[in-house]
Protein backbone atom coordinates (compact mmCIF):
# COMPACT_ATOMS: atom_id res chain seq x y z
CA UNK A 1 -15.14 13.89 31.17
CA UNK A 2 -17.72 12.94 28.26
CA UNK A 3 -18.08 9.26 27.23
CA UNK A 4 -20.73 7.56 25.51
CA UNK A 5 -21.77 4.19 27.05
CA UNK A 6 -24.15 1.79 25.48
CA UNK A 7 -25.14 0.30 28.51
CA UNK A 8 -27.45 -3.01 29.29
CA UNK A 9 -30.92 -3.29 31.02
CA UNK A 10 -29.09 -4.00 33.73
CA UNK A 11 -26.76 -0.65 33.71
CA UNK A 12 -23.54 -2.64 32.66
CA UNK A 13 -21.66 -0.81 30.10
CA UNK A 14 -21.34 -2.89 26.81
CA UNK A 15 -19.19 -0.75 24.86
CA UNK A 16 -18.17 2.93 24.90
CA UNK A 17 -16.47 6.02 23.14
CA UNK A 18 -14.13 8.68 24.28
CA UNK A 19 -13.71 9.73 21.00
CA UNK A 20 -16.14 9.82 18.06
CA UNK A 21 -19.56 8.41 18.42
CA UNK A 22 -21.29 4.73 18.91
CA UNK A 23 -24.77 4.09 17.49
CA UNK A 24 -27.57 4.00 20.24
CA UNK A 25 -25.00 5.11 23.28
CA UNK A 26 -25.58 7.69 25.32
CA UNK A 27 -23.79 10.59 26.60
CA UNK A 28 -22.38 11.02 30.15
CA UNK A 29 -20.57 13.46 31.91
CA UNK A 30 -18.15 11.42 33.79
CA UNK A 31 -16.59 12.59 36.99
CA UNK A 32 -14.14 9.68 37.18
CA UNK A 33 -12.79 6.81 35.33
CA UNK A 34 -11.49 3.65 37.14
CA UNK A 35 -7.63 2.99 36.93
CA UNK A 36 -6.88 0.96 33.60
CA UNK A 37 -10.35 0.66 32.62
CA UNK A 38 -9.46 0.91 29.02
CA UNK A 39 -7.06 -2.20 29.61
CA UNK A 40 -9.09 -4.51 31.50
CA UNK A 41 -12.68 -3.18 29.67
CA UNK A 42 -14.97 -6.27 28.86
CA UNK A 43 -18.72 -5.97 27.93
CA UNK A 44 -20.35 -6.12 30.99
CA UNK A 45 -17.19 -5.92 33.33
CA UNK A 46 -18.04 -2.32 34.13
CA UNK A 47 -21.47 -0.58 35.06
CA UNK A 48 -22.56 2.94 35.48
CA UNK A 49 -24.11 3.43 38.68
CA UNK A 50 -25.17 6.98 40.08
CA UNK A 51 -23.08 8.58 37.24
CA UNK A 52 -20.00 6.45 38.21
CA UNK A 53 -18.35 4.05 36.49
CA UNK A 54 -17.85 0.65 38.89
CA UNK A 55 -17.09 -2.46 38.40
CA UNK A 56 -19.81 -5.03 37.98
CA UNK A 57 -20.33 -7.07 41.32
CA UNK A 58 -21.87 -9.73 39.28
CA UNK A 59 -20.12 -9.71 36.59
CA UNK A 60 -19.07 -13.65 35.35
CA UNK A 61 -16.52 -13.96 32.40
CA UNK A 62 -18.25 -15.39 29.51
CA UNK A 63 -17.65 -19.17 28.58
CA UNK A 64 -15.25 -19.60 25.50
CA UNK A 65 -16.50 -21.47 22.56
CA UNK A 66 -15.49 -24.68 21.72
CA UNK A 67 -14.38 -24.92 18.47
CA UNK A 68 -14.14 -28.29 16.83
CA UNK A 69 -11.78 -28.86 13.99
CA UNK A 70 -14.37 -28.98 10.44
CA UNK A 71 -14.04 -31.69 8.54
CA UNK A 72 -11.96 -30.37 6.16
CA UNK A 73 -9.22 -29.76 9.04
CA UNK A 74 -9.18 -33.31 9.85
CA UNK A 75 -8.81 -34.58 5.98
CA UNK A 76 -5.77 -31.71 6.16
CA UNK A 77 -4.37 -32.97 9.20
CA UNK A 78 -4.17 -36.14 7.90
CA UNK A 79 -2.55 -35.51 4.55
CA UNK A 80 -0.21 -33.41 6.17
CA UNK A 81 0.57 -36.78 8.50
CA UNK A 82 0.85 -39.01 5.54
CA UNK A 83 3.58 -36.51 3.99
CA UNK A 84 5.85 -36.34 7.18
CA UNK A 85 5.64 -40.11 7.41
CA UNK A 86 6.65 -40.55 4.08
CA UNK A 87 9.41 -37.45 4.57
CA UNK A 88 10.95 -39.70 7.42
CA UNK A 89 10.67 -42.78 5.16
CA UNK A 90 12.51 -40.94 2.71
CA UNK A 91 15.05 -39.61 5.15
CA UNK A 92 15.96 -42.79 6.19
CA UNK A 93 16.00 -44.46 2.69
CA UNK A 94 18.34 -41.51 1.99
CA UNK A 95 20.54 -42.08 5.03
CA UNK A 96 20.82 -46.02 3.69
CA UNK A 97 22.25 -45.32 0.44
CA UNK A 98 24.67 -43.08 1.55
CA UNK A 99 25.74 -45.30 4.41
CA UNK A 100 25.81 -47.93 1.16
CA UNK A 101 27.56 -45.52 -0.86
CA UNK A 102 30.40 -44.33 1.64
CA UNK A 103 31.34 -48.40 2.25
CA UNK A 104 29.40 -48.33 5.23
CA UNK A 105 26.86 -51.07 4.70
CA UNK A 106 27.51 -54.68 3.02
């Protein structure tokens, strides 16, 4: 099977193409895939070695970012808190008069 890899330093396959073409990859002739590599493919995760595809022995899973809210977020966070408070001050206000209006209050 033909694949281009754009592979690493290191060998480990960073992305590839079955179909179409990637800038700066490399063809292979391919005599085997591993099961499901399309599924579980991550840069790195996978690294050609001898003309096989493997999985990467050393291979850690990058670090997600943290992503703290801007400040923007927080001034929209808080407006949107200041409008359900005053929803569920309305609500009840609401609730009072027609508890007032049905004879239910004195």
């Amino acid at each position: 099977m033909k694949i281009q890899l754009e592979l690493s330093d290191k060998n480990e396959i960073i992305q590839y193409a079955t179909i179409g073409g990637l800038t700066g990859a490399t063809d292979y002739e391919i005599k085997s895939i591993p099961e499901n590599f399309d599924y579980k493919f991550k840069p790195s995760f996978y690294m050609l070695q001898n003309d096989e595809i493997v999985e990467n022995p050393n291979y850690v899973a990058p670090e997600p970012p943290v992503i703290e809210p801007s400040k923007q977020d927080k001034i929209n966070a808080q407006i949107m808190l200041d409008q359900a408070k005053q929803k569920a001050d309305q609500d009840k206000f609401n609730a009072q008069i027609l508890l007032k209006l049905a004879g239910g209050m004195k």
